[in-house]
N, C-alpha and C. Protein backbone atom coordinates (compact mmCIF):
# COMPACT_ATOMS: atom_id res chain seq x y z
N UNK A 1 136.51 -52.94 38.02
CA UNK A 1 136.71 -51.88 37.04
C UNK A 1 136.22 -50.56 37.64
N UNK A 2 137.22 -49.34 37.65
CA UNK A 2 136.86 -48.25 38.45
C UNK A 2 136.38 -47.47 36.31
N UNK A 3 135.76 -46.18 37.28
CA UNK A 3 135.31 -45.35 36.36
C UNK A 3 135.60 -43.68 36.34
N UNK A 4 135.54 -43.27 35.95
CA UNK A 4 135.28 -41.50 36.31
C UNK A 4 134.69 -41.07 35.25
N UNK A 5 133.40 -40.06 35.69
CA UNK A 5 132.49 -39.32 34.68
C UNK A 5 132.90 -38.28 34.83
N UNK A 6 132.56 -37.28 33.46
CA UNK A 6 133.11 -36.06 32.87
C UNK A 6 131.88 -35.17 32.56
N UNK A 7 131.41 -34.13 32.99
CA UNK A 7 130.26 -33.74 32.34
C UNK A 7 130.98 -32.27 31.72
N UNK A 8 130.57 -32.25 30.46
CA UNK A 8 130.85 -31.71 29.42
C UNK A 8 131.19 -30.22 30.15
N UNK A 9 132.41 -29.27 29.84
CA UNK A 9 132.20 -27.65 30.63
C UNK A 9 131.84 -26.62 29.22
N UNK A 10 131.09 -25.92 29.60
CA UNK A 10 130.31 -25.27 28.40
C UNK A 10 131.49 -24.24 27.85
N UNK A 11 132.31 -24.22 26.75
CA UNK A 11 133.29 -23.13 26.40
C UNK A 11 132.70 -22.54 24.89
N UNK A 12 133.63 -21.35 24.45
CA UNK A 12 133.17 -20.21 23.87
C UNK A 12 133.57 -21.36 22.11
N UNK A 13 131.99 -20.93 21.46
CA UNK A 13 132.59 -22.15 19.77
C UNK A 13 131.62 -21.35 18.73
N UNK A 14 131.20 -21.95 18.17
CA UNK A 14 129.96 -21.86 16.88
C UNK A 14 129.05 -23.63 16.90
N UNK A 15 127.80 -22.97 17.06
CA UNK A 15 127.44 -23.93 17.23
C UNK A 15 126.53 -24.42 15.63
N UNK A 16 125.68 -25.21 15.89
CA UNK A 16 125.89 -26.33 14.79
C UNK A 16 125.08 -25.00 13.15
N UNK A 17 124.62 -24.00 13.44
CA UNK A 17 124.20 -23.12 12.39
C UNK A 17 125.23 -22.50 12.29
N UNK A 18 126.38 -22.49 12.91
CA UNK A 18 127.69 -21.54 12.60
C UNK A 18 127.84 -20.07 13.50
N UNK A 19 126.89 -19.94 14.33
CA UNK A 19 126.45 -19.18 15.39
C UNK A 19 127.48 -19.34 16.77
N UNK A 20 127.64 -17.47 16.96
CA UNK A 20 128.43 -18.04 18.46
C UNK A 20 127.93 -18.46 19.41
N UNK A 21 128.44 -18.88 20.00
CA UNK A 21 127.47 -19.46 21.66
C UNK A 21 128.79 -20.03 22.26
N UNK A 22 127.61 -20.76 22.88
CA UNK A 22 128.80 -21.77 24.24
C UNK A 22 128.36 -23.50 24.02
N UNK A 23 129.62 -24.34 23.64
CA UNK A 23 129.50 -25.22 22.85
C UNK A 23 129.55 -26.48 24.66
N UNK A 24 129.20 -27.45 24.61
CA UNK A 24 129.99 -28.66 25.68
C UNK A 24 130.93 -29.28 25.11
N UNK A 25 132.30 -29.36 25.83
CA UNK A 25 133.08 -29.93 25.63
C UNK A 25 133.88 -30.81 26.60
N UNK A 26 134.23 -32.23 26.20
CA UNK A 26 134.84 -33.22 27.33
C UNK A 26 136.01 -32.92 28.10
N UNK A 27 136.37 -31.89 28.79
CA UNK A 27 137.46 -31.00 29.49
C UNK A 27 137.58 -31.94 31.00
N UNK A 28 138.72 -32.19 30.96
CA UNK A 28 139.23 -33.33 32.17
C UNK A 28 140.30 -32.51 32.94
N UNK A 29 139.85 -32.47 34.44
CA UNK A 29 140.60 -32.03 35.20
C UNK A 29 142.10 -32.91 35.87
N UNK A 30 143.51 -32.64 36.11
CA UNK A 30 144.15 -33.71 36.44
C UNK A 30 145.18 -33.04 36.99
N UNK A 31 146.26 -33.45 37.46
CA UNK A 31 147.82 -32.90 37.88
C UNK A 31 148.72 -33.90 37.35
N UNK A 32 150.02 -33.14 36.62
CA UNK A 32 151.36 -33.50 36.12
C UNK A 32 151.80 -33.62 37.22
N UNK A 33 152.98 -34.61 37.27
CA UNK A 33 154.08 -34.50 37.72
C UNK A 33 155.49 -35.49 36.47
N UNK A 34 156.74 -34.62 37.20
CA UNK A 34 157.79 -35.09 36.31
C UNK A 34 158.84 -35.17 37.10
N UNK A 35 159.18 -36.44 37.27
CA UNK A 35 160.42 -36.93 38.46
C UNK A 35 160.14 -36.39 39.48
N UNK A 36 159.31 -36.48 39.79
CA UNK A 36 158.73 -36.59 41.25
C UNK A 36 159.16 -35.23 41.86
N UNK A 37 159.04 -34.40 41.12
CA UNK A 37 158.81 -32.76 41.48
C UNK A 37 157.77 -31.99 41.60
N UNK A 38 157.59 -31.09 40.99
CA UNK A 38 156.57 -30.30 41.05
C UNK A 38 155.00 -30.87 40.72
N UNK A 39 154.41 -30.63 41.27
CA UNK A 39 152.99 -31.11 41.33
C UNK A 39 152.07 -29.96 39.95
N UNK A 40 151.44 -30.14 39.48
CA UNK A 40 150.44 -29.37 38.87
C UNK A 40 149.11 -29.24 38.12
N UNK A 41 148.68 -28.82 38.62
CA UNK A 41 146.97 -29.02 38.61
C UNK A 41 146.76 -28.21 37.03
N UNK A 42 145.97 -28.97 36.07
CA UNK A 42 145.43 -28.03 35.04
C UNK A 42 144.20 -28.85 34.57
N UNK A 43 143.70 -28.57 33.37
CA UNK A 43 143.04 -29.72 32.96
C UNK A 43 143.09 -29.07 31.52
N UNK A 44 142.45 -30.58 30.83
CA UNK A 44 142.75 -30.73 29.10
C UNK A 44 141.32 -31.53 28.32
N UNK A 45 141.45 -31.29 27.04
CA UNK A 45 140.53 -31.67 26.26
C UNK A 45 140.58 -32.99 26.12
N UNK A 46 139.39 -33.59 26.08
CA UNK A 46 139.54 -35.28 25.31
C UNK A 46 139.52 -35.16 23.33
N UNK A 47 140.50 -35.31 23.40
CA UNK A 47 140.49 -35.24 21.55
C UNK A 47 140.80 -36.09 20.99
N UNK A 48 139.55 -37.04 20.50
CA UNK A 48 139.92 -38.76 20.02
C UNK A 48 140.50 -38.18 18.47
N UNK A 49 140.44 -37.18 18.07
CA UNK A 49 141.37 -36.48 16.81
C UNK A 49 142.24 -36.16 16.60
N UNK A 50 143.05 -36.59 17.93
CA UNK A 50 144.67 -36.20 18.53
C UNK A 50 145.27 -37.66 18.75
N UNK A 51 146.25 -37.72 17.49
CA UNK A 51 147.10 -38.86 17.59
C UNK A 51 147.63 -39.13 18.86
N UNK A 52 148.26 -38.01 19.35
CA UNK A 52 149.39 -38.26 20.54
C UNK A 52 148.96 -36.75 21.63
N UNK A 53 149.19 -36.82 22.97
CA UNK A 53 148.97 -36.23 23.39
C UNK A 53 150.02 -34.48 23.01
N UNK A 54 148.91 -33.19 23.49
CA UNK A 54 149.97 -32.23 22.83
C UNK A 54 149.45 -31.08 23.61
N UNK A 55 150.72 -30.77 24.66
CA UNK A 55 150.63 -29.79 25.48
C UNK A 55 151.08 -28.53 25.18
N UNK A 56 151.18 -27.08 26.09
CA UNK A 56 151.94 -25.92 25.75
C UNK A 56 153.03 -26.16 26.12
N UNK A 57 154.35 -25.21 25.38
CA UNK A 57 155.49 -25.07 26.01
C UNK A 57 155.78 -24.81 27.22
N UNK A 58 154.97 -23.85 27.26
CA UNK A 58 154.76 -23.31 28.56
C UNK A 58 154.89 -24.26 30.22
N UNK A 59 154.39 -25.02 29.41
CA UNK A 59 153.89 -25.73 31.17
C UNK A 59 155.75 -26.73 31.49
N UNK A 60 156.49 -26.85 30.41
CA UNK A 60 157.50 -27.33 31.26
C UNK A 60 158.46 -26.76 31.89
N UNK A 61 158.55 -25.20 32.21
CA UNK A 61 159.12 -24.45 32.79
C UNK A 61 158.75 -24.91 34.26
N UNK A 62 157.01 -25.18 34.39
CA UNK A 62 156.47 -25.33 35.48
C UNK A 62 156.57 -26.72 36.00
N UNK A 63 156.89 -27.54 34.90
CA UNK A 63 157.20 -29.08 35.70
C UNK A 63 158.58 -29.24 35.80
N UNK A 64 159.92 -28.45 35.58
CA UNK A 64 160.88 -28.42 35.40
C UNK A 64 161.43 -29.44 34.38
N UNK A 65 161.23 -29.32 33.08
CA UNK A 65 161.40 -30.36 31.54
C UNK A 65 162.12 -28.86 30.96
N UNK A 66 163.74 -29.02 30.34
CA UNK A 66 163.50 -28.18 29.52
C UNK A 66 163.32 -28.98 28.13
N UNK A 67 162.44 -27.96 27.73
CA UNK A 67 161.63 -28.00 26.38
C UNK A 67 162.09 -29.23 25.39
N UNK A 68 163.09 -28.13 25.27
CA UNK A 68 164.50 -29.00 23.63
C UNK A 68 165.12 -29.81 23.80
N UNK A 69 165.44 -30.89 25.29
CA UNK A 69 165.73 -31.81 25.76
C UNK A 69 165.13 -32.56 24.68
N UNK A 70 164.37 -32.72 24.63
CA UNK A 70 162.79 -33.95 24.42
C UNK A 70 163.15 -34.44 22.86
N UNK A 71 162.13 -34.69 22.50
CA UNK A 71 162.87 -35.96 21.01
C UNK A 71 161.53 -34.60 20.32
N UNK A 72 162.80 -34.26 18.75
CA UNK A 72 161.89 -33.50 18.10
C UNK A 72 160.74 -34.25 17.47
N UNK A 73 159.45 -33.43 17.48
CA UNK A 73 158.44 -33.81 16.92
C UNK A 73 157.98 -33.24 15.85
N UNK A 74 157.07 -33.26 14.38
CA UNK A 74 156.83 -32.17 13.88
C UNK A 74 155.08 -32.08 13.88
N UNK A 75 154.58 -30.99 14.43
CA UNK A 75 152.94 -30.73 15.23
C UNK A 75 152.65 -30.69 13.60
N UNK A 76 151.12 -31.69 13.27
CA UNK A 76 150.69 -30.94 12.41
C UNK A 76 149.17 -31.30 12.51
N UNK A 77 147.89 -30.35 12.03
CA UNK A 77 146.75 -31.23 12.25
C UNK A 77 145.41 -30.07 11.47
N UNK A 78 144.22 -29.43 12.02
CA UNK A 78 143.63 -28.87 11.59
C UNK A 78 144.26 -27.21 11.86
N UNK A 79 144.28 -26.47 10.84
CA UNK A 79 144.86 -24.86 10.96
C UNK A 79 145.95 -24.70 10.67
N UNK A 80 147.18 -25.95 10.83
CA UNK A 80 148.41 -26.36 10.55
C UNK A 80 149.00 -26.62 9.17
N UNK A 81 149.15 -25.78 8.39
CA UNK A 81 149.65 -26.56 6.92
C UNK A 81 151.14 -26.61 7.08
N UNK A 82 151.56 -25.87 7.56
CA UNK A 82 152.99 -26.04 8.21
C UNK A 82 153.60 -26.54 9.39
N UNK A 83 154.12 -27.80 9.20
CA UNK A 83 154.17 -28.37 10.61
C UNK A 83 155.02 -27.69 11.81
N UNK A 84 154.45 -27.88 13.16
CA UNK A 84 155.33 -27.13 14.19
C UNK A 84 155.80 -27.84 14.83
N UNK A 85 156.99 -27.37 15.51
CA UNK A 85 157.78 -28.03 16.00
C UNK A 85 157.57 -28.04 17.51
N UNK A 86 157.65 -29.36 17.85
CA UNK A 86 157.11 -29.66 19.34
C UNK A 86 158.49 -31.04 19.72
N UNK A 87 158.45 -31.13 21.04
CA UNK A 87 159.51 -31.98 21.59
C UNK A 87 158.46 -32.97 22.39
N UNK A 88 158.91 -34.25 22.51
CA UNK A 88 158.51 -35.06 22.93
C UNK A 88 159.28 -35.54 24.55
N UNK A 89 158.46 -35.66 25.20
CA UNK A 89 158.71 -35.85 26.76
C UNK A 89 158.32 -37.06 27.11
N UNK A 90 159.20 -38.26 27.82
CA UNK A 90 158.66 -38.92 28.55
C UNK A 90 158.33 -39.21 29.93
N UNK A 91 158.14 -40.55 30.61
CA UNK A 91 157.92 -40.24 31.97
C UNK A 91 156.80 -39.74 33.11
N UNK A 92 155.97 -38.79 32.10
CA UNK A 92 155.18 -37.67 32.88
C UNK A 92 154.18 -38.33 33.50
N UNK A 93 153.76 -37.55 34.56
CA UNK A 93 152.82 -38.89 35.14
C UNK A 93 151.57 -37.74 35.60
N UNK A 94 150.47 -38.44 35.01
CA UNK A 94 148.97 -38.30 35.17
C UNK A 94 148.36 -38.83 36.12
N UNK A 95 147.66 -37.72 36.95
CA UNK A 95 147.29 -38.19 38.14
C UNK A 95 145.52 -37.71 38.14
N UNK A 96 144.31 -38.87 38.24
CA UNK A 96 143.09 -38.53 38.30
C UNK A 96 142.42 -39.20 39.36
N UNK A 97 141.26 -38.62 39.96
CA UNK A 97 140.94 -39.43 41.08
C UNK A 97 141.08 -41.12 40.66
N UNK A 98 142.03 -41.77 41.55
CA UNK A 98 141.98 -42.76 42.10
C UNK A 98 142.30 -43.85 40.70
N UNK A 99 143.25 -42.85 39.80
CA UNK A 99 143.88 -43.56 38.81
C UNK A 99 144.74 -42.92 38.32
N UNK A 100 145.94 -43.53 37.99
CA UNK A 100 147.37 -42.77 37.78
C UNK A 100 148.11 -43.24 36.49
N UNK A 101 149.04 -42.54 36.03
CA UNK A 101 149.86 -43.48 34.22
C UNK A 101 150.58 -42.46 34.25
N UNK A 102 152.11 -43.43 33.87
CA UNK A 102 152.80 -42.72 33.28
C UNK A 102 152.49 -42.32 31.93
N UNK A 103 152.96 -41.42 31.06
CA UNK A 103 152.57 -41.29 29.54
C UNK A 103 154.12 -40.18 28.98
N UNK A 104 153.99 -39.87 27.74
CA UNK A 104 154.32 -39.17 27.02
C UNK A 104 153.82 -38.36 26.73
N UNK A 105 153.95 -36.94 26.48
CA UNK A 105 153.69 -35.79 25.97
C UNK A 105 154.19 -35.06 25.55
N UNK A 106 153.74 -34.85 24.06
CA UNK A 106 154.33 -33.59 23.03
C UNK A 106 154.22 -32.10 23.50
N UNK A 107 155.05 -30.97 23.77
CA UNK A 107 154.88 -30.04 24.07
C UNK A 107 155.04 -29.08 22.77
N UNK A 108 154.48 -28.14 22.65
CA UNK A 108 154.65 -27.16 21.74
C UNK A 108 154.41 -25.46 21.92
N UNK A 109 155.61 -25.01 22.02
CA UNK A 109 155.52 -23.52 22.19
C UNK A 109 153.85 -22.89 21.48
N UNK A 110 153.59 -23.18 20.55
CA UNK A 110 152.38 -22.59 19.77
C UNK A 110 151.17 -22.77 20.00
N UNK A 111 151.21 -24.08 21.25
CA UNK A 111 149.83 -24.72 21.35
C UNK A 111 149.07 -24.21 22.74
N UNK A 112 147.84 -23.70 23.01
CA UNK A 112 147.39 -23.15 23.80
C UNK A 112 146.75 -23.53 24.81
N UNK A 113 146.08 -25.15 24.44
CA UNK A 113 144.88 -25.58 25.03
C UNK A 113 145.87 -27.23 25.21
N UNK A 114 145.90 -28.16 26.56
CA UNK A 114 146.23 -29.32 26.49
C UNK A 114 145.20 -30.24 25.71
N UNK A 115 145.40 -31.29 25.23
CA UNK A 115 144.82 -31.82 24.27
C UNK A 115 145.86 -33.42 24.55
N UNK A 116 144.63 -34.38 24.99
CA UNK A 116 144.82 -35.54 25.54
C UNK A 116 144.32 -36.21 24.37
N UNK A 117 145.11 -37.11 24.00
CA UNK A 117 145.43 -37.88 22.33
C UNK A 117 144.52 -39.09 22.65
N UNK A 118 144.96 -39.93 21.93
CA UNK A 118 144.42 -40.96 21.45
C UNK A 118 145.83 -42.24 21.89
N UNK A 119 146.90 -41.79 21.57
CA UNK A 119 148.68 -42.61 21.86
C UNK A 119 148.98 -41.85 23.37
N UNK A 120 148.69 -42.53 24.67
CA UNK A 120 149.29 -41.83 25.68
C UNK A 120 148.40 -41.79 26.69
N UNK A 121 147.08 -41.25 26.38
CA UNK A 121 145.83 -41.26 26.92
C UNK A 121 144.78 -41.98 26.60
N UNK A 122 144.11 -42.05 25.97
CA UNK A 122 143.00 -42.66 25.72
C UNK A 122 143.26 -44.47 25.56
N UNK A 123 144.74 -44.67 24.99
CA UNK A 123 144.79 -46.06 25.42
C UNK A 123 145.56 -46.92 26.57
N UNK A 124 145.44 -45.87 27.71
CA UNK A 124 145.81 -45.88 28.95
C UNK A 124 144.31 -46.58 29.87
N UNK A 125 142.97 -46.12 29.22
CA UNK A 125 142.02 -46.82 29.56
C UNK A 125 140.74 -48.08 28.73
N UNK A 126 140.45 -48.64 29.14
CA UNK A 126 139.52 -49.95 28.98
C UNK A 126 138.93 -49.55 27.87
N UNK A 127 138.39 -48.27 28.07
CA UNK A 127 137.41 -47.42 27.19
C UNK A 127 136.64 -46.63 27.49
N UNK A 128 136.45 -45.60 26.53
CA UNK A 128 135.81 -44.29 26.78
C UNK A 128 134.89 -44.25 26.19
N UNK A 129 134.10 -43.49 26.80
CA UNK A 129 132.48 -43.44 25.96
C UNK A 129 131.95 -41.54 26.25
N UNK A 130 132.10 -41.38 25.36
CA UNK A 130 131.27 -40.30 25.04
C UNK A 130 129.68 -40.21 24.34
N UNK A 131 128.64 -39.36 25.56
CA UNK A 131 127.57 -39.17 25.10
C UNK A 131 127.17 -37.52 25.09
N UNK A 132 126.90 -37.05 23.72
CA UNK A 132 126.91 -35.69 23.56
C UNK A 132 125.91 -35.89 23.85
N UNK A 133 125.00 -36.17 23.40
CA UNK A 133 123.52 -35.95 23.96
C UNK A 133 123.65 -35.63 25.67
N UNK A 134 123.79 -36.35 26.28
CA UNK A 134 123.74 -36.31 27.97
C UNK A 134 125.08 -35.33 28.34
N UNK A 135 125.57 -34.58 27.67
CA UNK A 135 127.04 -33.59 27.73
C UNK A 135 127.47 -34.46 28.84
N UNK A 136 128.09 -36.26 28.70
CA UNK A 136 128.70 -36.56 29.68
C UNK A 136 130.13 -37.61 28.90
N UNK A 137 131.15 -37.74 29.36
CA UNK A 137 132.31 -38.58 28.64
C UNK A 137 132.78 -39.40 30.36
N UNK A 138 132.32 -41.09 30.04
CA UNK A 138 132.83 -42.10 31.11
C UNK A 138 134.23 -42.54 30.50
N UNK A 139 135.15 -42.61 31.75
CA UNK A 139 136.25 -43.22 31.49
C UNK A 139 136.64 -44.40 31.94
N UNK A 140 136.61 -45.82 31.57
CA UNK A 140 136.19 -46.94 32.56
C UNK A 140 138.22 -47.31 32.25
N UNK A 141 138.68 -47.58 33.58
CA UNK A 141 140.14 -47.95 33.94
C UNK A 141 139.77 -49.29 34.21
């Protein structure tokens, strides 16, 4: 059983008095690829609050996906009372040290930040463990 640890990267939130600061969050570094084209390096949130994985529009210009190809989806979740419309992609392949998956991913013109689900990602591995206390998230493959 291989592993990879995550230590939390400190980004801009409100912390637990409602105060700004700089919060830890489980931010995973990785590269897309899609039919064996373009390579691309970004990284994304672990969000066990994310049904399905849900990327920007943006990025399939850069993996060559167009958008509206994809199977409509309708985005909906916290901030959302109106659902958005996102396309569903298959195929895409996730690449992390020294562990790889194909998956699916929802893209959505509106969405800013990648956001690695719970359907796609998270049950791609054995299990994940997040410890806020130690700002660290293990991913055991």
């Amino acid at each position: 059983m291989g592993q990879i640890n995550i230590e939390y990267t400190q980004l801009p939130g409100l912390n637990k008095k409602g105060e700004p600061g700089l919060i830890g969050r489980p931010v995973l570094d990785f590269t897309l690829n899609y039919k064996h084209s373009r390579m691309f390096s970004t990284a994304g949130l672990l969000d066990s609050g994310a049904d399905y994985n849900l990327f920007p529009g943006e990025w399939c210009r850069v993996l060559g996906i167009n958008l509206t190809k994809g199977m409509p989806v309708d985005i909906s979740g916290i901030g959302s009372r109106v659902p958005l419309k996102g396309y569903r992609h298959h195929g895409i392949k996730i690449y992390l040290p020294k562990f790889s998956f194909e998956t699916a991913i929802d893209f959505c013109m509106e969405q800013g930040t990648a956001l690695l689900g719970r359907t796609g990602f998270f049950d791609k591995f054995k299990r994940i463990i997040f410890e806020n206390q130690k700002q660290i998230a293990t991913l055991e493959y």
